[in-house]
Protein backbone atom coordinates (compact mmCIF):
# COMPACT_ATOMS: atom_id res chain seq x y z
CA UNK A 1 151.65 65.15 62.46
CA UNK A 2 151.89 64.02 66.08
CA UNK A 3 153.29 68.04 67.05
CA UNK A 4 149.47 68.95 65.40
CA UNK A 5 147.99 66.23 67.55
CA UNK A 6 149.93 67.12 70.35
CA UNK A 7 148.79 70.76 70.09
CA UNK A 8 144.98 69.71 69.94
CA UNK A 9 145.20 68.06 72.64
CA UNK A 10 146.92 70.68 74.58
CA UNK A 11 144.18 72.93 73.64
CA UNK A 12 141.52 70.62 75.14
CA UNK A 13 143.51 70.60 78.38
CA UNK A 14 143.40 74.08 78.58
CA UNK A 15 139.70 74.82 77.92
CA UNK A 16 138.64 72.39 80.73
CA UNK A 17 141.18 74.09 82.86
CA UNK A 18 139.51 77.18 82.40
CA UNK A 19 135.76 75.76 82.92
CA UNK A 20 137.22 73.87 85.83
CA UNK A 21 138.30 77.42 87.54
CA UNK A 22 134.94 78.62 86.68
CA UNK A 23 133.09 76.31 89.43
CA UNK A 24 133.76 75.81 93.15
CA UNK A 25 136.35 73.26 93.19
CA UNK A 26 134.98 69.79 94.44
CA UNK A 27 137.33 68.03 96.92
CA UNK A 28 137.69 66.72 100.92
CA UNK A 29 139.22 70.05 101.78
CA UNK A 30 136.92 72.17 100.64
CA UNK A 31 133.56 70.67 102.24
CA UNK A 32 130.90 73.20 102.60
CA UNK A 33 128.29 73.57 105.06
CA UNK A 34 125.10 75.46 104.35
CA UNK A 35 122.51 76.50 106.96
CA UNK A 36 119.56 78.37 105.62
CA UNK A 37 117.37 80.12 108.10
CA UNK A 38 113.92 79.19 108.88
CA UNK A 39 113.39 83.13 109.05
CA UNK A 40 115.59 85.81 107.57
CA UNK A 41 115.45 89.57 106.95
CA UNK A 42 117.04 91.33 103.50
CA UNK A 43 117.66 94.88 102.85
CA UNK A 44 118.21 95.24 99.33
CA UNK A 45 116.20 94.56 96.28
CA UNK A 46 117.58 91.02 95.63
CA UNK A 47 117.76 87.73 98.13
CA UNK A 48 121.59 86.70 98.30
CA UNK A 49 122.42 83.99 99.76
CA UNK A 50 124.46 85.25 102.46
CA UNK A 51 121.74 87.37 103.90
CA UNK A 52 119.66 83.70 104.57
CA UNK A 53 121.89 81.13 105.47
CA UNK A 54 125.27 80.18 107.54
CA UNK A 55 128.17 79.66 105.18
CA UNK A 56 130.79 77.66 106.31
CA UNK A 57 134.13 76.83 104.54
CA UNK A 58 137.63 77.35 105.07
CA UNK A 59 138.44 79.21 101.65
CA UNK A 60 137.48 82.73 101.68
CA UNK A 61 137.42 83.39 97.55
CA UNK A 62 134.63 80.07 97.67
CA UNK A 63 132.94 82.04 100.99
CA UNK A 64 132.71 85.08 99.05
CA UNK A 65 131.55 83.98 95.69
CA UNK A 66 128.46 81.67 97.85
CA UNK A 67 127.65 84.79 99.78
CA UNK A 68 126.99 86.83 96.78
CA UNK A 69 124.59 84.07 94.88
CA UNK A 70 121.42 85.95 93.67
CA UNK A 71 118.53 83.77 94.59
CA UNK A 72 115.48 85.68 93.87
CA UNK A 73 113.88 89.09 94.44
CA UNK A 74 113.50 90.89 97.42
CA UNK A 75 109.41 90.91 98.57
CA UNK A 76 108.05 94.11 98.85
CA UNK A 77 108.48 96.28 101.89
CA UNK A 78 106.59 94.99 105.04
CA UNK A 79 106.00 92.07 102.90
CA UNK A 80 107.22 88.37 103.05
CA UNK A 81 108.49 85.36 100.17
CA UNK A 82 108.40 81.83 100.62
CA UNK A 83 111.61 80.49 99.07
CA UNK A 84 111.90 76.87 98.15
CA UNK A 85 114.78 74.17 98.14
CA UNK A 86 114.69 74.22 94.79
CA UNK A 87 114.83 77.92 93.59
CA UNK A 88 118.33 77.64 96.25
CA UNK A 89 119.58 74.81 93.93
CA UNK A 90 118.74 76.26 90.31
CA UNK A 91 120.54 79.55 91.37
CA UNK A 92 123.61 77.67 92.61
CA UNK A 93 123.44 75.83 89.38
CA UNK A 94 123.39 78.85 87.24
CA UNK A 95 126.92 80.07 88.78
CA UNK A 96 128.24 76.86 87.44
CA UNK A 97 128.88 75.79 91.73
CA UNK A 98 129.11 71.71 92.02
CA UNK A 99 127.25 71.19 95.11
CA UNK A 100 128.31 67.25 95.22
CA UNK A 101 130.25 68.04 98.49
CA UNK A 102 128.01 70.39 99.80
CA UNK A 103 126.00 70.04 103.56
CA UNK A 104 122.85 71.62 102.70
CA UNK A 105 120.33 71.78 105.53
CA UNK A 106 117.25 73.72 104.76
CA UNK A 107 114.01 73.86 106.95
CA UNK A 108 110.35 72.84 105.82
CA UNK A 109 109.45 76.55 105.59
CA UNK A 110 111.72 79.96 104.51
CA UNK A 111 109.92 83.02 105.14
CA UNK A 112 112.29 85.50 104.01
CA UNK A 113 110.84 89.32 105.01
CA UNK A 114 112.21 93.08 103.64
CA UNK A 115 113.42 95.29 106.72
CA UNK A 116 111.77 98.27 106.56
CA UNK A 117 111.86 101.40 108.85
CA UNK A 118 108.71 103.21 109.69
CA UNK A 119 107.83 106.71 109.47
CA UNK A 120 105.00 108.26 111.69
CA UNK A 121 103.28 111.52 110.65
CA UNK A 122 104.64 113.20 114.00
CA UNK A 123 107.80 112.50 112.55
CA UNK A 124 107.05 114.26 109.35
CA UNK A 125 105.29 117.29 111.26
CA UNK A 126 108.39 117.68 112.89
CA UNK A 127 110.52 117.75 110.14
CA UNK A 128 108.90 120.56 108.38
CA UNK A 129 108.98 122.50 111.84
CA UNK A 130 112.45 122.07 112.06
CA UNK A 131 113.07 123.14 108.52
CA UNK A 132 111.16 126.19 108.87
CA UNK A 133 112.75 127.11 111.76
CA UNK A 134 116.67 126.52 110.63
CA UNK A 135 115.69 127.81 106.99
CA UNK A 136 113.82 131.14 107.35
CA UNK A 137 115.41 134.14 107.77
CA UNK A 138 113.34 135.51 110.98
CA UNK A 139 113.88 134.53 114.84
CA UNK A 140 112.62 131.47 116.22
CA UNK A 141 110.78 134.09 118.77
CA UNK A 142 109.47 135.36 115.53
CA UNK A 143 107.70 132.46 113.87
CA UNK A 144 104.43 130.27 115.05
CA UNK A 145 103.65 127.16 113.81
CA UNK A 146 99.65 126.98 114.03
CA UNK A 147 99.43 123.77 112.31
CA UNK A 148 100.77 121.36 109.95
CA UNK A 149 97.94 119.39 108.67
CA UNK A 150 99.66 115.49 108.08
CA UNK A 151 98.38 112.33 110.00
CA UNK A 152 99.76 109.46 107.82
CA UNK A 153 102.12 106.46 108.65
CA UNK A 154 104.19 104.72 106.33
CA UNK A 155 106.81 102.65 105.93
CA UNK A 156 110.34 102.55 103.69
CA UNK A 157 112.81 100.23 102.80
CA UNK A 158 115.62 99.87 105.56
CA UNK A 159 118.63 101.87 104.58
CA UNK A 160 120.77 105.36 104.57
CA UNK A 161 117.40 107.74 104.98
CA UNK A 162 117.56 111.20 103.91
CA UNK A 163 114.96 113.98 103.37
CA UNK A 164 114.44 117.01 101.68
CA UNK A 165 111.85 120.21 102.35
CA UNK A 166 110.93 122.60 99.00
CA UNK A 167 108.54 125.36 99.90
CA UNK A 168 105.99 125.52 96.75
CA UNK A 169 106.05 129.28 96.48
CA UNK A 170 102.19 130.89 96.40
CA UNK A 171 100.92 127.29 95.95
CA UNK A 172 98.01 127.57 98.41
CA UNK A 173 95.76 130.14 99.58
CA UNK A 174 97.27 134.02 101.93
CA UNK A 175 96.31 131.67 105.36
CA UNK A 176 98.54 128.47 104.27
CA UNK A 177 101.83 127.58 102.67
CA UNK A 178 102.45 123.93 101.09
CA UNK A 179 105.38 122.27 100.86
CA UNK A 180 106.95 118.95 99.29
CA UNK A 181 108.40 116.52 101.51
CA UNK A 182 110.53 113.97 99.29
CA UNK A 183 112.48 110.96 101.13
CA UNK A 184 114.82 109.38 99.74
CA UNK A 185 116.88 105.62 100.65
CA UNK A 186 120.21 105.51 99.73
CA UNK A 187 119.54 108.46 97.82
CA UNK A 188 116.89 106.56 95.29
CA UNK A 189 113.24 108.94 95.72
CA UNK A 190 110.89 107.00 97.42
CA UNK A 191 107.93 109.13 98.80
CA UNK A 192 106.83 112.40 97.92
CA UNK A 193 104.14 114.41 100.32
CA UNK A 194 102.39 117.51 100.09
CA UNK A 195 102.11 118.90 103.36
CA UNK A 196 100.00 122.30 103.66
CA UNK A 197 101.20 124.76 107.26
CA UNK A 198 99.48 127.74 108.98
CA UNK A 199 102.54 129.78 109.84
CA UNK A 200 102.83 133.10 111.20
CA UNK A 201 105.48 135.67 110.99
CA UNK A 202 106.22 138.75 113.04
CA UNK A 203 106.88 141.27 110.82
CA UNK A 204 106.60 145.37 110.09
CA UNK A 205 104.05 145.91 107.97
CA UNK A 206 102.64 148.92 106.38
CA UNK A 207 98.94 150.25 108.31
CA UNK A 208 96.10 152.46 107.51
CA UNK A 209 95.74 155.24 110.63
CA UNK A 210 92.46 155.97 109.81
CA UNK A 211 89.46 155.45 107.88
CA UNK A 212 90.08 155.66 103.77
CA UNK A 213 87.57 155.81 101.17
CA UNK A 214 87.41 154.03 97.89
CA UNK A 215 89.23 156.01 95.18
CA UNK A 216 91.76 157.99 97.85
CA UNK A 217 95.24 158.26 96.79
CA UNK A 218 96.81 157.47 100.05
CA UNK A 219 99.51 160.03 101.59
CA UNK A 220 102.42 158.88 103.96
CA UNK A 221 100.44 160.85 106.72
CA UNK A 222 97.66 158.04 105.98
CA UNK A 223 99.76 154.96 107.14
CA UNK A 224 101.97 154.05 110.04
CA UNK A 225 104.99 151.16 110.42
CA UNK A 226 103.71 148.32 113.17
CA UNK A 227 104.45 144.80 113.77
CA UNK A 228 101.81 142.21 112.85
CA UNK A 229 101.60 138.22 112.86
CA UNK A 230 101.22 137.92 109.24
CA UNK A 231 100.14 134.44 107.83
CA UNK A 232 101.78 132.74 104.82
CA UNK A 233 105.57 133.10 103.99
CA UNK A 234 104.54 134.96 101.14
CA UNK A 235 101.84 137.55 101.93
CA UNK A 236 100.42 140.44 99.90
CA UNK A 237 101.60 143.30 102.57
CA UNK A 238 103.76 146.42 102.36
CA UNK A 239 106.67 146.83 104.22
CA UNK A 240 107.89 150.22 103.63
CA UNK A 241 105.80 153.53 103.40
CA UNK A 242 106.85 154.75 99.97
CA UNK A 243 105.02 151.43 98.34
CA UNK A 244 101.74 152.35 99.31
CA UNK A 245 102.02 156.43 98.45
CA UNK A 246 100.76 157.69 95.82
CA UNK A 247 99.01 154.99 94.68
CA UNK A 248 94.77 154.89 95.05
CA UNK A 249 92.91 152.61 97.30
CA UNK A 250 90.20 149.91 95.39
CA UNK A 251 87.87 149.96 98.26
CA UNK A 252 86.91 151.30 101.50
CA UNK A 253 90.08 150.66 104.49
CA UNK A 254 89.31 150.53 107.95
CA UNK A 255 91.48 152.16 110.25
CA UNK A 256 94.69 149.76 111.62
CA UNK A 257 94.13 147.73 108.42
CA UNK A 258 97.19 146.32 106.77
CA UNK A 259 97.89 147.47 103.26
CA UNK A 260 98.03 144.35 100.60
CA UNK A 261 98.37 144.68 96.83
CA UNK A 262 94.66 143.80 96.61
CA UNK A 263 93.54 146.67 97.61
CA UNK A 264 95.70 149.38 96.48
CA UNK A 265 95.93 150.41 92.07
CA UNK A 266 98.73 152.26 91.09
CA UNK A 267 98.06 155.79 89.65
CA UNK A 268 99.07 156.18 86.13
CA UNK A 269 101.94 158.84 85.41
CA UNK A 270 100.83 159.05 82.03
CA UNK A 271 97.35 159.20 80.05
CA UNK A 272 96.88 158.45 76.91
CA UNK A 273 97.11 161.86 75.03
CA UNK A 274 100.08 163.27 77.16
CA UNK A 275 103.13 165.16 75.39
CA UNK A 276 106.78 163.39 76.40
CA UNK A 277 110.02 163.37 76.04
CA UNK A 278 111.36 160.40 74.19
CA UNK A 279 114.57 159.37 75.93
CA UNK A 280 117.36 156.85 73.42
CA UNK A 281 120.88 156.44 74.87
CA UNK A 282 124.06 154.56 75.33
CA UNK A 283 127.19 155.08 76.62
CA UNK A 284 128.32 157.68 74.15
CA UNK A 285 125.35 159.09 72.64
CA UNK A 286 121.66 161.07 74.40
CA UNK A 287 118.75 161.46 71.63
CA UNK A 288 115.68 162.96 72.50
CA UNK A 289 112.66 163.93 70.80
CA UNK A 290 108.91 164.57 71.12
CA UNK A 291 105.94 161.97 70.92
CA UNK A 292 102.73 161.22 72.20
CA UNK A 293 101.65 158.74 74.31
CA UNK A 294 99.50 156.45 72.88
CA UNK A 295 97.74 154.81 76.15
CA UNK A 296 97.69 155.45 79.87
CA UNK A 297 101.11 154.02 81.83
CA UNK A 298 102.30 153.91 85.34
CA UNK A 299 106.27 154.29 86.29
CA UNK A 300 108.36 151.52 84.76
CA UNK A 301 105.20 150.00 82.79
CA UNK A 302 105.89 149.50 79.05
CA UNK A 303 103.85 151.77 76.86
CA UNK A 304 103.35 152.90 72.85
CA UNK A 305 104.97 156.13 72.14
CA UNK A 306 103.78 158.15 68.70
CA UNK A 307 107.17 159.76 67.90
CA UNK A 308 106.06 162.85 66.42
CA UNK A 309 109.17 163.58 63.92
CA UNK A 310 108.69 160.11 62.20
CA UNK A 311 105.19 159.66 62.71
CA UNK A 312 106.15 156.25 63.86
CA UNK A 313 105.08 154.28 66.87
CA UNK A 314 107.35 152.74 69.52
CA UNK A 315 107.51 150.99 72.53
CA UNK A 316 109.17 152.69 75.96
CA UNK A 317 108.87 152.51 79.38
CA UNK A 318 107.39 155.35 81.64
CA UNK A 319 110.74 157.30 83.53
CA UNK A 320 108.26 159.70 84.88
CA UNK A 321 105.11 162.01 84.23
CA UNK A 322 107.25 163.74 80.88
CA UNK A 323 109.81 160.93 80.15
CA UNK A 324 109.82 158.14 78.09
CA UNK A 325 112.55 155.56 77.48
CA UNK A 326 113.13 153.58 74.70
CA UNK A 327 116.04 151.04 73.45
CA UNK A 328 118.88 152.65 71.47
């Protein structure tokens, strides 16, 4: 009987042991001191109590644990909190710390503030200069920047600032090109801007040498190679001379004008009505036979092919003016 007692009673000792070791021990050597600022700035998204006050005590485990006491949110950026005697002692209470010992001295008033850092919009032009100049695959000599249209200021919480720069590809009209802008604080996204730029690119481009009419099939002894400022990273111009032969212009073209997709349709190899070869093969085996093309079709466009053996029709694409290919 008195082993079962004995044992009970043991148990008991233990438990408040362990609560014991869960709170700050109270005693003459371990005195703490506690100076909270009339004014303090934060970084983070919660108020600790290290980031406010002066801790002072000789054990560094008890330092440590004080420091990291949550005692409220952080305001928001650029903004201040009030914080109160009491919301200090209710979240020293909640981490089971005896404060019977402690010297608290708090002032009438804590302001605590969020640090932020600030970002002007010359800042943010710049950026996107620099990108474009590092990131595209021209000269520096190469490249003007007319204009990047972005005025704003604004602010972000204080920490490990990174950006990043994403061309949106044919997002805006031939004259501009837009881009997102994303920042980011200890790599959490925190602002995303549109930015639109007038950039210009030195580059050969393909050019009328005279006068065309609507409906001409242009020649190569119709166009010339020069170098142009073009606008836009992505404009509508030719480059070489075989993508503008052969094919017939929309509208009238004035002599030096630059060739863009706009203004040039691609002559069909095929009409509707033509005789073909129909082309199936693999590695081991050639088929051909005869069909019919079922509608007009310029090279590598997909067309319907009436295969005259079968009588059925298939799909192929356009190999040239008498060839059709279709899958094996």
């Amino acid at each position: 009987m008195l082993n079962v007692k004995m044992k009970k009673y043991y148990s008991v000792f233990i438990i408040l042991v362990v609560l014991i070791s869960c709170s700050i021990p109270v005693s003459a050597s371990h005195i703490v001191t506690i100076r909270v600022s009339e004014r303090s700035n934060v970084s983070g998204k919660m108020i600790r109590l290290g980031e406010i006050a002066d801790i002072s005590v000789k054990d560094p485990v008890i330092m440590e644990r004080l420091r990291s006491v949550v005692i409220g949110t952080s305001p928001a950026i650029g903004k201040s909190r009030r914080i109160s005697k009491g919301i200090i002692d209710a979240s020293l209470k909640r981490k089971m710390i005896d404060t019977s010992l402690f010297d608290i001295k708090l002032p009438d008033e804590i302001i605590v503030t969020r640090d932020y850092v600030s970002i002007p919009g010359e800042q943010v032009r710049e950026i996107v200069r620099d990108f474009l100049y590092k990131s595209l695959p021209w000269d520096r000599d190469c490249i003007r920047i007319n204009e990047i249209d972005y005025d704003g200021d604004f602010i972000l919480p204080a920490g490990k600032l990174t950006f990043e720069v994403i061309p949106l590809e044919r997002s805006t009209g031939r004259d501009r090109t837009a881009f997102s802008v994303i920042f980011m604080v200890d790599s959490e996204v925190q602002k995303r801007i549109r930015i639109n730029a007038n950039i210009e690119v030195l580059r050969e481009v393909v050019v009328s040498n005279h006068s065309l009419r609507a409906n001409s099939v242009v020649s190569e002894e119709d166009v010339v190679i020069e170098k142009r400022y073009i606008k836009g990273l992505y404009p509508d111009v030719f480059a070489k001379v075989s993508d503008v032969a052969g094919k017939k212009s929309r509208r009238f073209i004035r002599a030096g004008e630059m060739f863009r997709g706009e203004i040039l349709k691609t002559l069909p190899l095929l009409k509707k009505g033509d005789m073909v070869s129909i082309v199936a093969e693999s590695d081991k085996v050639r088929i051909i036979t005869i069909g019919r093309a079922e509608e007009d079709g310029a090279k590598g466009k997909m067309i319907t092919i009436r295969n005259l053996a079968s009588r059925k029709v298939v799909y192929g694409w356009v190999v040239d003016s008498r060839t059709v290919k279709v899958e094996f």
